[in-house]
N, C-alpha and C. Protein backbone atom coordinates (compact mmCIF):
# COMPACT_ATOMS: atom_id res chain seq x y z
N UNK A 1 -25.97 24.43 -33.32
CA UNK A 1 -25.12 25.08 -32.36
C UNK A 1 -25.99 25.93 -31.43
N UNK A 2 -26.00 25.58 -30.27
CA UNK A 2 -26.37 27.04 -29.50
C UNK A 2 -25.82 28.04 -28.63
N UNK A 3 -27.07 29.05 -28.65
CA UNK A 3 -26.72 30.19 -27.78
C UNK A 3 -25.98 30.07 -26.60
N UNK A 4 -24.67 30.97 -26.25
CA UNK A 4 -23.93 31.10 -25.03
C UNK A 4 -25.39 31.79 -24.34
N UNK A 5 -25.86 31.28 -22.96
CA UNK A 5 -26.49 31.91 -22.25
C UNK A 5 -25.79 33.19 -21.45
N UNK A 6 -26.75 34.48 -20.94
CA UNK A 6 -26.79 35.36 -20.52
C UNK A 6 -25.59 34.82 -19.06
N UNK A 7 -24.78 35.62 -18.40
CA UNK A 7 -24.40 35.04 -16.86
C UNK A 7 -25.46 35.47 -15.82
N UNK A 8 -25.54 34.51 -14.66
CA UNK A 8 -26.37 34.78 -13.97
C UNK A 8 -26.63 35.52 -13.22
N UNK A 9 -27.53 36.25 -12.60
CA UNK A 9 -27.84 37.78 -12.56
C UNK A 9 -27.63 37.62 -10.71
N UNK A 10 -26.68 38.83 -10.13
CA UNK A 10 -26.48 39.18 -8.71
C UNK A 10 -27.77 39.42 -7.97
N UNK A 11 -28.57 38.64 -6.67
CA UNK A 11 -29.85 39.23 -6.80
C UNK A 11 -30.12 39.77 -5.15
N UNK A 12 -28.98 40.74 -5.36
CA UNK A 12 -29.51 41.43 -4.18
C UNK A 12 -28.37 42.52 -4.07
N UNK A 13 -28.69 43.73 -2.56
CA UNK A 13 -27.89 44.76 -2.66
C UNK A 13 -27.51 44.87 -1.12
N UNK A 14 -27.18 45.64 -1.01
CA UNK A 14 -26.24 45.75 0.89
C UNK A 14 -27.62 46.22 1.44
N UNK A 15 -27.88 46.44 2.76
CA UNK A 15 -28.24 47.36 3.55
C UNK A 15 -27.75 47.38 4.57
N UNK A 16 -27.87 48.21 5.67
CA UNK A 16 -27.13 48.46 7.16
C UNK A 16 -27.98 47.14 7.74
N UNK A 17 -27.10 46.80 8.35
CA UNK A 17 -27.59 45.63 9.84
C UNK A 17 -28.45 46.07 10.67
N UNK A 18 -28.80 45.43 11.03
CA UNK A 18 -30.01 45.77 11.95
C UNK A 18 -29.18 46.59 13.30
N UNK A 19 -27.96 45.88 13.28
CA UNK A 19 -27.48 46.28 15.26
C UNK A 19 -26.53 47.75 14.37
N UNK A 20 -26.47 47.74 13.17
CA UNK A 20 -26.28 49.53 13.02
C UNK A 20 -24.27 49.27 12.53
N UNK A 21 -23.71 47.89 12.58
CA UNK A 21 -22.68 47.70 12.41
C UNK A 21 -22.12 46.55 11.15
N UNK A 22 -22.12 46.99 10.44
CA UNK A 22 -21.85 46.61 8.96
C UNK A 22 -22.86 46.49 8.27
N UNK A 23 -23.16 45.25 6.94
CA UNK A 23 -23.98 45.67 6.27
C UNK A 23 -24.54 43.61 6.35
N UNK A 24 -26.08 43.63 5.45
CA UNK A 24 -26.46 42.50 5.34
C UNK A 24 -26.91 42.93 3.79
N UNK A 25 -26.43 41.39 3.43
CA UNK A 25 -26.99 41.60 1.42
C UNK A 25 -29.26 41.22 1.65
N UNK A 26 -29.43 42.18 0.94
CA UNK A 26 -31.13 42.14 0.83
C UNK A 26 -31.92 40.50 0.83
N UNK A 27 -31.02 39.77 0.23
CA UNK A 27 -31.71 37.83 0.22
C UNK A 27 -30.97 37.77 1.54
N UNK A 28 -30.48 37.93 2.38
CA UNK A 28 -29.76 37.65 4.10
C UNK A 28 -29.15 36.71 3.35
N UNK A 29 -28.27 36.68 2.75
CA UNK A 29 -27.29 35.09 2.19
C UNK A 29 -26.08 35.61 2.93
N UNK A 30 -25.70 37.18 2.65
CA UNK A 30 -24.04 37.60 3.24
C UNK A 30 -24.14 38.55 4.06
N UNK A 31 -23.24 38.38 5.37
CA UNK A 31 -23.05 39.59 6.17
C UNK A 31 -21.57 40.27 5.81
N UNK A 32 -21.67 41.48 5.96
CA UNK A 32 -20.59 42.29 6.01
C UNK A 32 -20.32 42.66 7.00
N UNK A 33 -19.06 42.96 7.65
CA UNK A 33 -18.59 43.23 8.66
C UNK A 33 -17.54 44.33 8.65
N UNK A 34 -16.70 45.50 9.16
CA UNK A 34 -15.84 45.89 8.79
C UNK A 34 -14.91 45.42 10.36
N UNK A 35 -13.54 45.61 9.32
CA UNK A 35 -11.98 45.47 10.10
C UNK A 35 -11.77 46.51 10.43
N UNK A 36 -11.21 46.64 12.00
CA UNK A 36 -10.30 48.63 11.81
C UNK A 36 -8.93 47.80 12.09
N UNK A 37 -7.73 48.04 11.71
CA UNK A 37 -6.64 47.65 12.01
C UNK A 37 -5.93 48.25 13.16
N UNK A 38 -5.15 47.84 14.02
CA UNK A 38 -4.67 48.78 14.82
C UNK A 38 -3.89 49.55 14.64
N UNK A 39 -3.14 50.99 15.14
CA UNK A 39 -2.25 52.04 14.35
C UNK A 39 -1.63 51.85 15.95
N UNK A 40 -0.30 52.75 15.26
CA UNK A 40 0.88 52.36 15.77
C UNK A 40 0.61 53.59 17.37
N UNK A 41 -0.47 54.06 17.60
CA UNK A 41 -0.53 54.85 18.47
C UNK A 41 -1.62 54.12 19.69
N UNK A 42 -1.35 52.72 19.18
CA UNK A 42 -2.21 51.68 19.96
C UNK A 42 -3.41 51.64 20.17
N UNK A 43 -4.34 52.51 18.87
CA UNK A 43 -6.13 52.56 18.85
C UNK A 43 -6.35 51.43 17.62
N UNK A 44 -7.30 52.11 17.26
CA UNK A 44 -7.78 51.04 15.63
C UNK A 44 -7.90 52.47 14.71
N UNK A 45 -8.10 52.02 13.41
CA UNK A 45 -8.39 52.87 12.41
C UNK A 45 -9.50 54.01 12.77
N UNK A 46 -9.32 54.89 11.50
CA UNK A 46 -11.02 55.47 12.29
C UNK A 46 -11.92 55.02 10.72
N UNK A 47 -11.25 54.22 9.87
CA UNK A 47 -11.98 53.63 8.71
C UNK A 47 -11.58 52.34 8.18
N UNK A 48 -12.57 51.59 8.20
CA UNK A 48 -12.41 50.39 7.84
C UNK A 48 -11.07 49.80 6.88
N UNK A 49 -10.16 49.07 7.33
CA UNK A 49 -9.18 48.76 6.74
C UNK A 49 -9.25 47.40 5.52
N UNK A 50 -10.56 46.46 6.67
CA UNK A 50 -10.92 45.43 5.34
C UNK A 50 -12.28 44.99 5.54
N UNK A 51 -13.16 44.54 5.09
CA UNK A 51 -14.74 44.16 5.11
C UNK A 51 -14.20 42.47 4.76
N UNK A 52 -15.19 41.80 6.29
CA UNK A 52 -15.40 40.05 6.30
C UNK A 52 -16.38 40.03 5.59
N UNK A 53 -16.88 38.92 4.78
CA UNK A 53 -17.74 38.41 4.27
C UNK A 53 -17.84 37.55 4.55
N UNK A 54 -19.32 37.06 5.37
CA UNK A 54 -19.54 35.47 5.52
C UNK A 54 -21.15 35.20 5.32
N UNK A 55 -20.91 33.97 4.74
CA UNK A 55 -21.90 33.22 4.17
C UNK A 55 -22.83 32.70 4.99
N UNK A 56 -23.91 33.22 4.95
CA UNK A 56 -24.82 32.62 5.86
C UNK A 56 -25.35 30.87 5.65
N UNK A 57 -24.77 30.80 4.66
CA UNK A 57 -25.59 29.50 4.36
C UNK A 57 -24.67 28.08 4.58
N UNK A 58 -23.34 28.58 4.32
CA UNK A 58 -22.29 27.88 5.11
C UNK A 58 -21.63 27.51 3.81
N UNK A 59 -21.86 28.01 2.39
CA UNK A 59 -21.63 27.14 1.30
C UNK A 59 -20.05 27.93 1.08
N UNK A 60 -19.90 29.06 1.09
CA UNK A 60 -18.36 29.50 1.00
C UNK A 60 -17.34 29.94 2.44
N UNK A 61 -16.50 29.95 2.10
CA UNK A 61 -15.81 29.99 3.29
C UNK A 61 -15.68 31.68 3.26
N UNK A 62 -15.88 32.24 4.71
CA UNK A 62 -15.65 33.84 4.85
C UNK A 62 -14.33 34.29 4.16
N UNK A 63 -14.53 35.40 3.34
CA UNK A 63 -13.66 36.06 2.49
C UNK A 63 -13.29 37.72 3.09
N UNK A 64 -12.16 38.15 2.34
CA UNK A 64 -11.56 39.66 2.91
C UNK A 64 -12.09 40.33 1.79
N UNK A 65 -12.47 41.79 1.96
CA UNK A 65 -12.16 42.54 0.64
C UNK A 65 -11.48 43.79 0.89
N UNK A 66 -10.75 44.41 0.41
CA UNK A 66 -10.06 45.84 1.29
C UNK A 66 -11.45 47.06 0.43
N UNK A 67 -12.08 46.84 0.08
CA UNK A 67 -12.91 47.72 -0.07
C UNK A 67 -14.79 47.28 -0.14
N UNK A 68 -15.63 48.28 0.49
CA UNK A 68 -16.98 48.20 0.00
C UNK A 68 -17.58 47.72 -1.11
N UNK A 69 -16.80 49.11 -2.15
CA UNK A 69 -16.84 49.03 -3.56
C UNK A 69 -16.84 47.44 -3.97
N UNK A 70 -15.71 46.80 -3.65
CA UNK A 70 -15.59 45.45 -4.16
C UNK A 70 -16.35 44.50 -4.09
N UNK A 71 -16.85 44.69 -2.21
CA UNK A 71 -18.43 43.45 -2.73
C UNK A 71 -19.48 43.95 -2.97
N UNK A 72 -19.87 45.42 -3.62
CA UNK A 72 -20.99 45.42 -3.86
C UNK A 72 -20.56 44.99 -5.63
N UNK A 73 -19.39 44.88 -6.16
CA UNK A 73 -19.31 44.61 -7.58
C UNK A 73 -19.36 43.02 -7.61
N UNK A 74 -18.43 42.39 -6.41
CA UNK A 74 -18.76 41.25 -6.47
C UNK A 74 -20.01 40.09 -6.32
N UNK A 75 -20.58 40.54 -5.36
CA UNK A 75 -21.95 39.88 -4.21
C UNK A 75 -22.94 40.70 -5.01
N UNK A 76 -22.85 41.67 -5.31
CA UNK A 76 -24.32 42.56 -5.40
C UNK A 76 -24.95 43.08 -7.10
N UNK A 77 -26.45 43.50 -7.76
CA UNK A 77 -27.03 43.32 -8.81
C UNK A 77 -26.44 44.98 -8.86
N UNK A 78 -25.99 44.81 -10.71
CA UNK A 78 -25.03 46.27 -11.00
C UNK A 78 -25.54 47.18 -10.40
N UNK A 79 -24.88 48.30 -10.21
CA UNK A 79 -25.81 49.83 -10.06
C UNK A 79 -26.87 49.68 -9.24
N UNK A 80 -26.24 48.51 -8.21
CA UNK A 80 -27.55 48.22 -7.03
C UNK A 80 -29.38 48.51 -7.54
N UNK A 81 -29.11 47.82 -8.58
CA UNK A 81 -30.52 47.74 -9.23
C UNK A 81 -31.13 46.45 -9.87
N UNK A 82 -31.62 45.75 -8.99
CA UNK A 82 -31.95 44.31 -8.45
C UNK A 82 -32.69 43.90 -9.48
N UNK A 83 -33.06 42.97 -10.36
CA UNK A 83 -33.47 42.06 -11.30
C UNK A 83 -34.91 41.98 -11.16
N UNK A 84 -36.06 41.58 -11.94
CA UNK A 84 -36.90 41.53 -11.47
C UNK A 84 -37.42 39.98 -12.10
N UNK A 85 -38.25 38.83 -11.45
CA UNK A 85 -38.34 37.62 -11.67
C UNK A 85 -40.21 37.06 -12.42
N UNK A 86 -40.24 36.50 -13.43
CA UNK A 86 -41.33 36.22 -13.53
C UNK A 86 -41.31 34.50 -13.53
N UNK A 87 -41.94 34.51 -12.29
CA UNK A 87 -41.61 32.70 -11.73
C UNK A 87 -43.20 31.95 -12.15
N UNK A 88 -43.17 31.01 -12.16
CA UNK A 88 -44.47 29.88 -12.30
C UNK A 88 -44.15 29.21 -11.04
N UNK A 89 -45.14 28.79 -10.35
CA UNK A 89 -45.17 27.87 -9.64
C UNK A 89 -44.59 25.90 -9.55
N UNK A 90 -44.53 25.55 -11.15
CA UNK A 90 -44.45 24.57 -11.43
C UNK A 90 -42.94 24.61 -12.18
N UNK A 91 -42.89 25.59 -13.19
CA UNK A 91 -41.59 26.05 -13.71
C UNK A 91 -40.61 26.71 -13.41
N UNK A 92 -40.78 27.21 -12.10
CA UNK A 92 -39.38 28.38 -11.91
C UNK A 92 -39.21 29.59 -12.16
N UNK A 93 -38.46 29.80 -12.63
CA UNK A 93 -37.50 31.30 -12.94
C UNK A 93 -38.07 30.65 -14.85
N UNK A 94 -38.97 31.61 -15.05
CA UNK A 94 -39.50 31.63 -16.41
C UNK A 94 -38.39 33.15 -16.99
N UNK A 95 -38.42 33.96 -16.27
CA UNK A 95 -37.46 35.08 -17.33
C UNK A 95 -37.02 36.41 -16.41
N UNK A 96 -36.44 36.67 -16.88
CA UNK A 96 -35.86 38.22 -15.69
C UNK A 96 -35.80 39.25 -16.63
N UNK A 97 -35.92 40.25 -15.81
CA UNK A 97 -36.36 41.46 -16.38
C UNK A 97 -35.79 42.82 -15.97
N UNK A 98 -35.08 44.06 -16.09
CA UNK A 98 -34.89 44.73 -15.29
C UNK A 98 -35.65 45.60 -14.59
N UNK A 99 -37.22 45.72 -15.25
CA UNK A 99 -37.69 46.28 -13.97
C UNK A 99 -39.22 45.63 -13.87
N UNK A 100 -40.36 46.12 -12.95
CA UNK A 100 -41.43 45.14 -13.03
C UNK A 100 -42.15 44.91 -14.37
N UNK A 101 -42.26 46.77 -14.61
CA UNK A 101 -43.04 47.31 -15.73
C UNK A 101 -42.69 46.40 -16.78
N UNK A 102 -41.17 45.61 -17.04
CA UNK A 102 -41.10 45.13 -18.24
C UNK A 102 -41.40 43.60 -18.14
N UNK A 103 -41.35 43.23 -16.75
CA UNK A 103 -41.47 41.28 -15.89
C UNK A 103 -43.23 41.27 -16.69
N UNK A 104 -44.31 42.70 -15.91
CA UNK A 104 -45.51 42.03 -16.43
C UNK A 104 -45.68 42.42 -17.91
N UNK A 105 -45.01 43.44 -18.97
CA UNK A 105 -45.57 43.65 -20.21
C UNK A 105 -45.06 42.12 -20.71
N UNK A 106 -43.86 41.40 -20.12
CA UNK A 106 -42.89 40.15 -20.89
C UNK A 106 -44.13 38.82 -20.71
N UNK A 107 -44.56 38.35 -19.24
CA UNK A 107 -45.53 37.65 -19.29
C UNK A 107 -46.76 37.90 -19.51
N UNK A 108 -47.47 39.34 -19.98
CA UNK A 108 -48.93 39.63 -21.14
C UNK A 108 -48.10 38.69 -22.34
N UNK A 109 -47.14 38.98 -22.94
CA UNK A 109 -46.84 38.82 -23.90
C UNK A 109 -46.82 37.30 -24.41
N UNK A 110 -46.38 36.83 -23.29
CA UNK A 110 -46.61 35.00 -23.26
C UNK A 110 -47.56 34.30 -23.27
N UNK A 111 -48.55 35.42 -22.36
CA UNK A 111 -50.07 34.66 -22.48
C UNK A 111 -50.70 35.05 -22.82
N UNK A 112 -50.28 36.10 -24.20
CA UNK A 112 -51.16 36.53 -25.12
C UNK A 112 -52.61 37.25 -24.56
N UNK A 113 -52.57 37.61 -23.47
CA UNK A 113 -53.79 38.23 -22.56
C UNK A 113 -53.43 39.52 -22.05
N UNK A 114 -54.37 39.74 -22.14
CA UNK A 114 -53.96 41.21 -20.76
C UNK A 114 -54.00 40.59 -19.30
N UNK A 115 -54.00 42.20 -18.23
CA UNK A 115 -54.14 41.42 -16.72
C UNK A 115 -55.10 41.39 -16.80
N UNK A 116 -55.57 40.47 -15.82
CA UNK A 116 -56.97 40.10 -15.41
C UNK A 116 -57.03 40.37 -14.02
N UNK A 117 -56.17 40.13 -13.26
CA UNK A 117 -55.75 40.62 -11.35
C UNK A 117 -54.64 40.70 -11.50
N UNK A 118 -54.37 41.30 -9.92
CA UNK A 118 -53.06 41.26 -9.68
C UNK A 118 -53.46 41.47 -7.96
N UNK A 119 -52.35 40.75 -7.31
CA UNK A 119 -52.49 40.79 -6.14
C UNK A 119 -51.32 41.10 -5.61
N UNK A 120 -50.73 41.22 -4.36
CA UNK A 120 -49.44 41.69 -3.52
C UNK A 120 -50.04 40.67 -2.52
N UNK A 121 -48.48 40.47 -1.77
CA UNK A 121 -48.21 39.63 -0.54
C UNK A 121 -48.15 41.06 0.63
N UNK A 122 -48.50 40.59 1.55
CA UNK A 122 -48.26 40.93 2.88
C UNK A 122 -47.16 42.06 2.73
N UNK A 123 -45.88 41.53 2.46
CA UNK A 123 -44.55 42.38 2.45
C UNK A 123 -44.68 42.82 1.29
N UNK A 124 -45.19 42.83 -0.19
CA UNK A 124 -45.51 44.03 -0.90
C UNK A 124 -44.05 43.25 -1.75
N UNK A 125 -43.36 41.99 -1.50
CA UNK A 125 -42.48 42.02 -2.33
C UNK A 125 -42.72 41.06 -3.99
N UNK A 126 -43.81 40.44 -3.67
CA UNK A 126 -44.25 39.37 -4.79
C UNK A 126 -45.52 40.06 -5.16
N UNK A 127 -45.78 39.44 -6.37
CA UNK A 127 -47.24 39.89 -7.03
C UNK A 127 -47.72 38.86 -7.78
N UNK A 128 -49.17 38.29 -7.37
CA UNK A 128 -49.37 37.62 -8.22
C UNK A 128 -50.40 37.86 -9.46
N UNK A 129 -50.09 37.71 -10.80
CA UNK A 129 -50.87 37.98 -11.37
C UNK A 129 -51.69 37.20 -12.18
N UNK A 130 -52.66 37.59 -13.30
CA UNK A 130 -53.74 36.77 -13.68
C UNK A 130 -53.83 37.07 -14.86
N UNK A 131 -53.28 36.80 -16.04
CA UNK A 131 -53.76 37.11 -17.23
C UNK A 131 -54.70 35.74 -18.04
N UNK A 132 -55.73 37.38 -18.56
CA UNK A 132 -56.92 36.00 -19.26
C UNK A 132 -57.78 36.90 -20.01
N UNK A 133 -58.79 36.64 -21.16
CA UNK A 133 -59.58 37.97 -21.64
C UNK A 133 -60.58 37.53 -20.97
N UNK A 134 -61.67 38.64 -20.99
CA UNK A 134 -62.60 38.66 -19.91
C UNK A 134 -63.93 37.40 -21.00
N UNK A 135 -63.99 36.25 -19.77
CA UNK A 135 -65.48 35.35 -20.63
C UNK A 135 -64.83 33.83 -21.02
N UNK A 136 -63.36 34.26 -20.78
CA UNK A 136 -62.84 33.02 -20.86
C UNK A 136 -62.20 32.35 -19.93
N UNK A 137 -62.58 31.08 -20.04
CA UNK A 137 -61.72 30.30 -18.91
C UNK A 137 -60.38 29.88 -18.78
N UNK A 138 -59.73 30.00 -19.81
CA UNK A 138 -58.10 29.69 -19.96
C UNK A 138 -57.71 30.94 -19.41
N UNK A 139 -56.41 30.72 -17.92
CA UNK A 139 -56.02 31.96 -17.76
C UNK A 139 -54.51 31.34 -17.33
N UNK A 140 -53.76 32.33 -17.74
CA UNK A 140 -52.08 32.56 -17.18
C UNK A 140 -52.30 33.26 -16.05
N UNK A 141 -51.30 32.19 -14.88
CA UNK A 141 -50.76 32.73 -13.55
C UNK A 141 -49.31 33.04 -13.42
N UNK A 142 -48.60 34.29 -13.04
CA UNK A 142 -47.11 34.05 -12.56
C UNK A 142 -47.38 34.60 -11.24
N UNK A 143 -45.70 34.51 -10.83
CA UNK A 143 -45.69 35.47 -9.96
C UNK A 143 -44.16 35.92 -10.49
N UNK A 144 -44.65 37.67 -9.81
CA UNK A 144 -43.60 38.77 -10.10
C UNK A 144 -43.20 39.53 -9.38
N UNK A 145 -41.82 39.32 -8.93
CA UNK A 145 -41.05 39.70 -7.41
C UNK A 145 -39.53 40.04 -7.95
N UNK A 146 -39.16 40.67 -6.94
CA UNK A 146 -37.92 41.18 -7.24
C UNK A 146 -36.91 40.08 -6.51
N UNK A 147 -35.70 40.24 -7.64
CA UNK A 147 -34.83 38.66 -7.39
C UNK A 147 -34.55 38.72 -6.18
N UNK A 148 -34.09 39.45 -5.65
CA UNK A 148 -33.70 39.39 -3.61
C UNK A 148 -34.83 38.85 -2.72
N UNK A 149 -35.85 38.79 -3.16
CA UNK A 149 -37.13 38.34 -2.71
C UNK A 149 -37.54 36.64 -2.70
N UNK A 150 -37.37 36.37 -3.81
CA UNK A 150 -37.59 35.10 -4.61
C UNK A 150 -37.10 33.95 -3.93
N UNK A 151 -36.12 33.82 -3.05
CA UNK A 151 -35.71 33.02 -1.62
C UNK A 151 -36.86 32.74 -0.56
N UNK A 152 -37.64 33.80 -0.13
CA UNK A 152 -38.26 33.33 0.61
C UNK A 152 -39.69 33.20 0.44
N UNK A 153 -39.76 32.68 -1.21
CA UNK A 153 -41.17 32.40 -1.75
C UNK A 153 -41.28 30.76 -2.27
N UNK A 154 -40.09 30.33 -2.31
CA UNK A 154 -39.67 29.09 -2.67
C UNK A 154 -38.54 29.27 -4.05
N UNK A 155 -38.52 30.28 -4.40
CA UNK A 155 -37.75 30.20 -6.12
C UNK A 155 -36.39 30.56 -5.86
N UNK A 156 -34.93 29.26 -6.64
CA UNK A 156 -33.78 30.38 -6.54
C UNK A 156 -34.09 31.42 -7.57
N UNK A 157 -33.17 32.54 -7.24
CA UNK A 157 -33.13 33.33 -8.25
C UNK A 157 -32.17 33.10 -9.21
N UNK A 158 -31.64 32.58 -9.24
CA UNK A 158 -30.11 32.16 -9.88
C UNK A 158 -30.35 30.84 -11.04
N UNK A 159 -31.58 30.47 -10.57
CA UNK A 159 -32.12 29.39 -11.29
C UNK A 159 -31.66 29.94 -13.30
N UNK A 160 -31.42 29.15 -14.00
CA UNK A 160 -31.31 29.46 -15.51
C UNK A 160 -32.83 29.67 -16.02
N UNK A 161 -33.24 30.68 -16.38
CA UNK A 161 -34.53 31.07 -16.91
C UNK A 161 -34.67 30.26 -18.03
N UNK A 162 -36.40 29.94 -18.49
CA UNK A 162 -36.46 28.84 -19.22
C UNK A 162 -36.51 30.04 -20.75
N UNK A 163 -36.42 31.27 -20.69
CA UNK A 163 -36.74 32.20 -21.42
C UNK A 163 -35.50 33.40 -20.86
N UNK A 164 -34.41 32.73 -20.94
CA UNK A 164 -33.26 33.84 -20.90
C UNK A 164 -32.35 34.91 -21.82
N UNK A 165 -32.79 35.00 -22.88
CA UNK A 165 -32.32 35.91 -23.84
C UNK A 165 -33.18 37.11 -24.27
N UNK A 166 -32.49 38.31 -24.12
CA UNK A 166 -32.84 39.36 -23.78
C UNK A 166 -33.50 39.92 -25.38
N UNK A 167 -32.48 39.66 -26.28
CA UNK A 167 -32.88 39.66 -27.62
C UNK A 167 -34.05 39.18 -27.93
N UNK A 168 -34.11 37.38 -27.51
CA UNK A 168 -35.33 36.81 -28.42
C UNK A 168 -35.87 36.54 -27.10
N UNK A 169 -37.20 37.18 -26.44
CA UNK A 169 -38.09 37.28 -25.38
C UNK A 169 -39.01 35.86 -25.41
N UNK A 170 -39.19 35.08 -26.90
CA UNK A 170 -39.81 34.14 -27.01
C UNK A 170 -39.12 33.13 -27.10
N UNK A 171 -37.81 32.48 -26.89
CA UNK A 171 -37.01 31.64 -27.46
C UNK A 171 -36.70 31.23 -25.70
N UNK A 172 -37.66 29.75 -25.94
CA UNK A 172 -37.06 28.82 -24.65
C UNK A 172 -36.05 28.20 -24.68
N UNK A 173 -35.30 28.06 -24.06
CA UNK A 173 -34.10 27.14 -23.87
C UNK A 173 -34.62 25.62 -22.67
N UNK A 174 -33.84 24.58 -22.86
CA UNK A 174 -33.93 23.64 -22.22
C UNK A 174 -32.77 24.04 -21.03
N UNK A 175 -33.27 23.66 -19.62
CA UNK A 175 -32.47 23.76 -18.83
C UNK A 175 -31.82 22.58 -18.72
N UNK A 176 -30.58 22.30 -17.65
CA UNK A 176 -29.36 21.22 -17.86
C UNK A 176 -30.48 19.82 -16.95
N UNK A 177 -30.64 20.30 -16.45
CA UNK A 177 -31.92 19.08 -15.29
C UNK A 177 -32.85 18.65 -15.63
N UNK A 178 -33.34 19.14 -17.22
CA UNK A 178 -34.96 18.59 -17.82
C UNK A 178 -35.19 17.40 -18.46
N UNK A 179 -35.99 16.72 -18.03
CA UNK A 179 -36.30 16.11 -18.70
C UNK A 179 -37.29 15.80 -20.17
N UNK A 180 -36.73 14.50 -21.08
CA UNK A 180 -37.65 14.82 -21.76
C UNK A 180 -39.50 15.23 -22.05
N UNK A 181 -40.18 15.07 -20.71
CA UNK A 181 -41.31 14.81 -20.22
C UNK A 181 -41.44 16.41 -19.45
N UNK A 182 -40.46 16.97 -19.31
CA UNK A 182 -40.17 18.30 -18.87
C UNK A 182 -40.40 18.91 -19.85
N UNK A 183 -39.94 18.90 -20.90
CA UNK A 183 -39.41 19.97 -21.92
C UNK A 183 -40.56 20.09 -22.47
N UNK A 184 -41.44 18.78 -23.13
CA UNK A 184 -42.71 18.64 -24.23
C UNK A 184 -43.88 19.10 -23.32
N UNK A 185 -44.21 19.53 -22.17
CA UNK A 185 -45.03 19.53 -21.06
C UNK A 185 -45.95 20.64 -21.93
């Protein structure tokens, strides 16, 4: 029998728009917009009556919410405190983490190494790192970015981690798309 997997983690949070009028989610997937309704004294509200949501990507159809609150519970990572991703290049979304400190102690732990480097991108949002002991040539690469990020590095974030249980940190799961030549790799 197996494990019910973890649900998949929200990977991003609001910020103001650039033109200063509603909000954009941190991966640019959703814009927010606010409604003022009109009042019976023939102006509009002086506070948002409902927030549009639309999908940048074209995959859902624009939605209402009568409150903020609601899509940051719906669209957005709890307590606006964004996931953090330890991806492989070849594998994906290897495991999530809630913050970096625990993304790189989780992959030392996998490759049985300490760091060996670590590097940052340009925008400071990915990191790549290098674990290996010093003299040897076998070394572990990830990279470690925060899930709102992970879009425009090539990785979904949403992807099913091949190492998703929070309990057992070492316990891979097979994802639904693998093959057998996948899995034994």
């Amino acid at each position: 029998m197996t494990r019910a997997l973890p649900p998949a983690i929200k990977p991003r949070t609001l910020r103001r728009a650039h033109d200063g009028y509603g909000y954009v989610t941190t991966d640019d997937r959703y814009t927010v917009t606010p409604v003022y309704a009109p009042t019976l004294q023939r102006g509009s509200a002086s506070r948002p009556t409902d927030w549009i949501v639309k999908d940048r990507t074209g995959v859902q159809e624009p939605c209402s919410y009568g409150l903020l609150s609601r899509v940051r519970e719906f669209l957005c990572a709890p307590g606006g405190k964004v996931p953090w991703l330890v991806c492989d290049m070849d594998e994906g979304v290897m495991r999530v983490e809630p913050s970096m400190r625990a993304a790189v102690a989780w992959a030392a732990s996998l490759a049985c190494a300490p760091v060996r480097e670590r590097r940052s991108s340009s925008g400071g949002d990915v990191y790549d790192y290098v674990f290996g002991h010093p003299g040897e040539d076998g070394n572990t690469c990830v990279f470690i970015m925060r899930a709102d990020a992970a879009h425009r590095h090539g990785f979904d974030p949403v992807q099913q981690p091949q190492y998703p249980f929070p309990d057992a940190p070492d316990e891979r799961v097979r994802r639904p798309d693998e093959t057998d030549e996948d899995w034994f790799r």
